[in-house]
Each structure stands twice: as structure tokens, then as C-alpha cells.
C-alpha atoms as a PDB file:
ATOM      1  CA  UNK A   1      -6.223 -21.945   2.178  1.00  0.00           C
ATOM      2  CA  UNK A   2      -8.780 -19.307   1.775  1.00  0.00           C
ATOM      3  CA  UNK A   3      -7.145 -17.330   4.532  1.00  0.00           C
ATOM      4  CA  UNK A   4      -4.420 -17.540   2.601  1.00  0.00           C
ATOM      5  CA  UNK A   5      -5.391 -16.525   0.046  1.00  0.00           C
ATOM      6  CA  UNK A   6      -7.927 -13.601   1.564  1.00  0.00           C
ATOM      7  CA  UNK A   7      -4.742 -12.119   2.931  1.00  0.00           C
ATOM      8  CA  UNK A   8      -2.814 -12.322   0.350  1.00  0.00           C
ATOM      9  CA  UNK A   9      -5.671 -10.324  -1.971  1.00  0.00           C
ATOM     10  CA  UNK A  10      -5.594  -7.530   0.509  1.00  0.00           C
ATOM     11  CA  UNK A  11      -2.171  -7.453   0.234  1.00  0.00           C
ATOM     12  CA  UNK A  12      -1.985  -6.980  -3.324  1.00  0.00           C
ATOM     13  CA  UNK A  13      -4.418  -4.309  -3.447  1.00  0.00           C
ATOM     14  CA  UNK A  14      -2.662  -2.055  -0.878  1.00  0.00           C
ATOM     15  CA  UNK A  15       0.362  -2.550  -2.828  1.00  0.00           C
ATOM     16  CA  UNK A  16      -1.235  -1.554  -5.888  1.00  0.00           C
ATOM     17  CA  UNK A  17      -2.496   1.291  -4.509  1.00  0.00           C
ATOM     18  CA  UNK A  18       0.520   2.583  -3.324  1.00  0.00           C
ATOM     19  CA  UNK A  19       2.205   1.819  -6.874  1.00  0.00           C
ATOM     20  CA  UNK A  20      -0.712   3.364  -8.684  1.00  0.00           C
ATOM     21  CA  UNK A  21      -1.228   6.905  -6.363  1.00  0.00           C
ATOM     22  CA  UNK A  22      -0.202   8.918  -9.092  1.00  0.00           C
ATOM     23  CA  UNK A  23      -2.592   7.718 -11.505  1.00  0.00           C
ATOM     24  CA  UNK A  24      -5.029   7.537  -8.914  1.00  0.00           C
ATOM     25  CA  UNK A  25      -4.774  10.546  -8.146  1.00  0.00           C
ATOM     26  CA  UNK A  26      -5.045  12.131 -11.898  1.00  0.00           C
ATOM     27  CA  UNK A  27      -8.418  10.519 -11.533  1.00  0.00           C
ATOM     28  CA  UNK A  28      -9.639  11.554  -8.172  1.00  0.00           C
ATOM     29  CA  UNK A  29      -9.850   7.791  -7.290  1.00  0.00           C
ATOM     30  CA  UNK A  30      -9.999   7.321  -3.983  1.00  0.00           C
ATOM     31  CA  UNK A  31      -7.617   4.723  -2.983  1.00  0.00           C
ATOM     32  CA  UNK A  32      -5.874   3.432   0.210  1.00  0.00           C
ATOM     33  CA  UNK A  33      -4.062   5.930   0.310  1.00  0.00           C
ATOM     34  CA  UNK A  34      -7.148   8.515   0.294  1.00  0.00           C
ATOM     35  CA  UNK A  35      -8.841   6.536   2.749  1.00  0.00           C
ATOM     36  CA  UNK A  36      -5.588   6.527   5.281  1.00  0.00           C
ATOM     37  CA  UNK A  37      -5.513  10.791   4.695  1.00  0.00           C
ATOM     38  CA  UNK A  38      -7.088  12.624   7.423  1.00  0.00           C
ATOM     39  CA  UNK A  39      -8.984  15.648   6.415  1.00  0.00           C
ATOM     40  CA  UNK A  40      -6.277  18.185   5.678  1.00  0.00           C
ATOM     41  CA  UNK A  41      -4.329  15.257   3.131  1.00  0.00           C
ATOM     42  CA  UNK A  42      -7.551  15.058   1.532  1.00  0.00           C
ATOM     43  CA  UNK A  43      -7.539  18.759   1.266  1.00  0.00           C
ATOM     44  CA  UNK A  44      -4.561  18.836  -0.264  1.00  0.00           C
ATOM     45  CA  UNK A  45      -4.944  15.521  -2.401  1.00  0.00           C
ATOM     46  CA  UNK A  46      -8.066  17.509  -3.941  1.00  0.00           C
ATOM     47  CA  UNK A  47      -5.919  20.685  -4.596  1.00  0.00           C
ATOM     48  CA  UNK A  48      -2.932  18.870  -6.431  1.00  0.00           C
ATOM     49  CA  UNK A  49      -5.485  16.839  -8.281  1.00  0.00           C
ATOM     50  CA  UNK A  50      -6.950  20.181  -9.608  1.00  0.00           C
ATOM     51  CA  UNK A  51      -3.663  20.925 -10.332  1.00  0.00           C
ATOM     52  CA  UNK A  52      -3.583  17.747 -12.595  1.00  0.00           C
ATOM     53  CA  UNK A  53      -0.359  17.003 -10.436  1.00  0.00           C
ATOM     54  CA  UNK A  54       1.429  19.524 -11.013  1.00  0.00           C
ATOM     55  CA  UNK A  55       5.239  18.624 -10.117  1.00  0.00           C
ATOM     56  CA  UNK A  56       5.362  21.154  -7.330  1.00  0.00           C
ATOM     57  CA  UNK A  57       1.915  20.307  -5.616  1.00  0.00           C
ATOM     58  CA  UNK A  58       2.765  16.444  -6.662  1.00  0.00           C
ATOM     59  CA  UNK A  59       5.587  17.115  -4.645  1.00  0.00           C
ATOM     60  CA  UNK A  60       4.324  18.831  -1.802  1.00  0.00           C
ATOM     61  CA  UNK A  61       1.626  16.023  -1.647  1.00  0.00           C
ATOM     62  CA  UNK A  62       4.024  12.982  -1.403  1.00  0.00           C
ATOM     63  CA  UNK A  63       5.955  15.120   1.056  1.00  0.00           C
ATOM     64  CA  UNK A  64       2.995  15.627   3.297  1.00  0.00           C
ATOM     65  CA  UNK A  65       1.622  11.562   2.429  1.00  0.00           C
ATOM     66  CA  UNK A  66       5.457  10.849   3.579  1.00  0.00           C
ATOM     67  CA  UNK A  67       5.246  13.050   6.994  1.00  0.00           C
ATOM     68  CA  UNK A  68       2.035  11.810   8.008  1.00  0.00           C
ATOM     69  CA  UNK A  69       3.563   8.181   7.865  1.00  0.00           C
ATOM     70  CA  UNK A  70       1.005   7.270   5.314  1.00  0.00           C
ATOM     71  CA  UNK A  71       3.188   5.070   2.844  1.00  0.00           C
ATOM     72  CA  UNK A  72       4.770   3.346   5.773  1.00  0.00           C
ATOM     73  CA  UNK A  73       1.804   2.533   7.207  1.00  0.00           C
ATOM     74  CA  UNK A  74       0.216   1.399   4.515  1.00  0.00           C
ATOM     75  CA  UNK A  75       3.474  -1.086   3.337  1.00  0.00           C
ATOM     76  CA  UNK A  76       3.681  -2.092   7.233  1.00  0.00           C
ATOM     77  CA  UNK A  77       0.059  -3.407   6.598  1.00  0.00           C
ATOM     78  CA  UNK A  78       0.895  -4.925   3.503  1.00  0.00           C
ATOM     79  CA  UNK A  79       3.973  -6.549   5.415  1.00  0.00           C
ATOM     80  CA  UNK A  80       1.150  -8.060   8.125  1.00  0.00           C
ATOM     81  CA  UNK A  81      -1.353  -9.562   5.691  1.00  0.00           C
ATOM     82  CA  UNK A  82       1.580 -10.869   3.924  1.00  0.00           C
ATOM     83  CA  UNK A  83       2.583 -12.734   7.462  1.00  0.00           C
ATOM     84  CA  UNK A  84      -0.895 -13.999   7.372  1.00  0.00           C
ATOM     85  CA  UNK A  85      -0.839 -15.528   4.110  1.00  0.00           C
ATOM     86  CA  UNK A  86       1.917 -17.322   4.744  1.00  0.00           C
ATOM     87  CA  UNK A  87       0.884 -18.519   8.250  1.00  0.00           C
ATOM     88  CA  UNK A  88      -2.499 -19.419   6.298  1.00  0.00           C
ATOM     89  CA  UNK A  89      -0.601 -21.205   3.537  1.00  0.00           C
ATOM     90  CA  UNK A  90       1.759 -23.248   6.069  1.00  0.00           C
ATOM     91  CA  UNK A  91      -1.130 -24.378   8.478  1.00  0.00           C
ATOM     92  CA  UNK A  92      -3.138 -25.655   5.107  1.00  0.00           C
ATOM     93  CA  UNK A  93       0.380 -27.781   3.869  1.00  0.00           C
ATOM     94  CA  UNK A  94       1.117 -25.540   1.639  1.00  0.00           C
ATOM     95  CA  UNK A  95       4.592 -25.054   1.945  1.00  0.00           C
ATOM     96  CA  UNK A  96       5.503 -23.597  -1.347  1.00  0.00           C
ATOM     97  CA  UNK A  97       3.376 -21.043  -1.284  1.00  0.00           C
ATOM     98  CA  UNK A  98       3.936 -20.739   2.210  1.00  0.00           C
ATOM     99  CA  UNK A  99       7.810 -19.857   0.960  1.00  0.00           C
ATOM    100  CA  UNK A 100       7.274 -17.450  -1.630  1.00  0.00           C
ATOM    101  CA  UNK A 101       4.399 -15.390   0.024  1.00  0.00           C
ATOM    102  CA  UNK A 102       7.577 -15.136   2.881  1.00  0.00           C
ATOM    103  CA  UNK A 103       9.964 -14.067  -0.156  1.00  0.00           C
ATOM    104  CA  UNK A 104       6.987 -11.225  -0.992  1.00  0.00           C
ATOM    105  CA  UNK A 105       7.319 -10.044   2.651  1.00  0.00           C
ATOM    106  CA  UNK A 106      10.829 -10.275   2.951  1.00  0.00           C
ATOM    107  CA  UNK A 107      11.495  -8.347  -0.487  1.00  0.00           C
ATOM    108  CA  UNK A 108       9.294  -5.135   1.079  1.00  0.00           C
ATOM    109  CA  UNK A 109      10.754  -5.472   4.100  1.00  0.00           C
ATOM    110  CA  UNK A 110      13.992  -4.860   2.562  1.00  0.00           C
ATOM    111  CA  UNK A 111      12.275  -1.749  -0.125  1.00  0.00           C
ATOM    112  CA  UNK A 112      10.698  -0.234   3.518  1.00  0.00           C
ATOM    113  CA  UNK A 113      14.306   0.011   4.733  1.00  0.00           C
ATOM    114  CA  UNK A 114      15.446   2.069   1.784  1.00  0.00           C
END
């Protein structure tokens, strides 16, 4: 279960640092989505955060986040530890968790497809 549940943490926070990048930004925290940037994102994370997000350079930053394939990837990860969980959950008889931590993966699945 503590695979499970390990999985499922690392999950969460990769979600919540997607949902939270605008904030994050605002205060120069550096995220999952910093970390993921190569040097010329973080370039340009630093400049629209000078900006105080700015809706052009906000825009031009989600853009470029979007090009690089950095939201994707990070959901797609989110997506795998989700997997674990579950797998985690299952092998320790614990099918109801085991079920929703599926209905989690399924429901970004279905938001990544959008």
C-alpha cells in the first residue's frame, strides 16, 4: 500500500503544479513545470514573471510551455504514476481504491485528449 500511495502523492503534486503555474509563476516558484523547462523556457519564464504575467508574455509563455510538449509531458507522467497507484492498490487488496485511482487516470486521459 505504500507504493500506492507513494505514487499516488507524486501524482498529485504534478497535477497541482500544472493547475497552480500561474500562481507559481507570480512568485518565481519553481515548480514542475520550471524544472521540465530547458534553459531558454526558463529564460522566458523569468522575463514574463518580471512582467508580473503580463497577458501577452503570459501568453507567449504557455505557447512556448505548450510547443515544447511540457504540459503533456508532465500530465503523461501524472497518467503513469496514476497506473502505479492503482497497480499498487490492487496487488495490496485494495480494490476500491484500486477503482477510483483508475477513474483519476481515466478522467485525465480524457482532459489530455481535449
Amino acid at each position: 500500500l505504500t507504493a500506492a500511495v507513494e505514487h499516488f502523492s507524486i501524482a498529485w503534486r504534478l497535477l497541482d503544479d500544472l493547475q497552480d503555474t500561474y500562481d507559481d509563476l507570480l512568485v518565481d516558484h519553481h515548480s514542475a513545470v520550471w524544472w521540465a523547462c530547458d534553459d531558454a523556457l526558463r529564460s522566458a519564464w523569468a522575463a514574463c514573471h518580471k512582467l508580473q504575467a503580463e497577458p501577452g508574455a503570459w501568453a507567449e509563455l504557455l505557447a512556448a510551455l505548450d510547443s515544447a510538449g511540457i504540459v503533456s509531458a508532465l500530465l503523461h507522467q501524472t497518467r503513469e504514476h496514476l497506473a502505479l497507484a492503482r497497480d499498487a492498490a490492487a496487488a495490496a487488496a485494495c480494490l476500491g481504491l484500486a477503482a477510483d485511482l483508475s477513474a483519476m487516470q481515466a478522467g485525465l486521459s480524457e482532459y489530455a485528449r481535449r
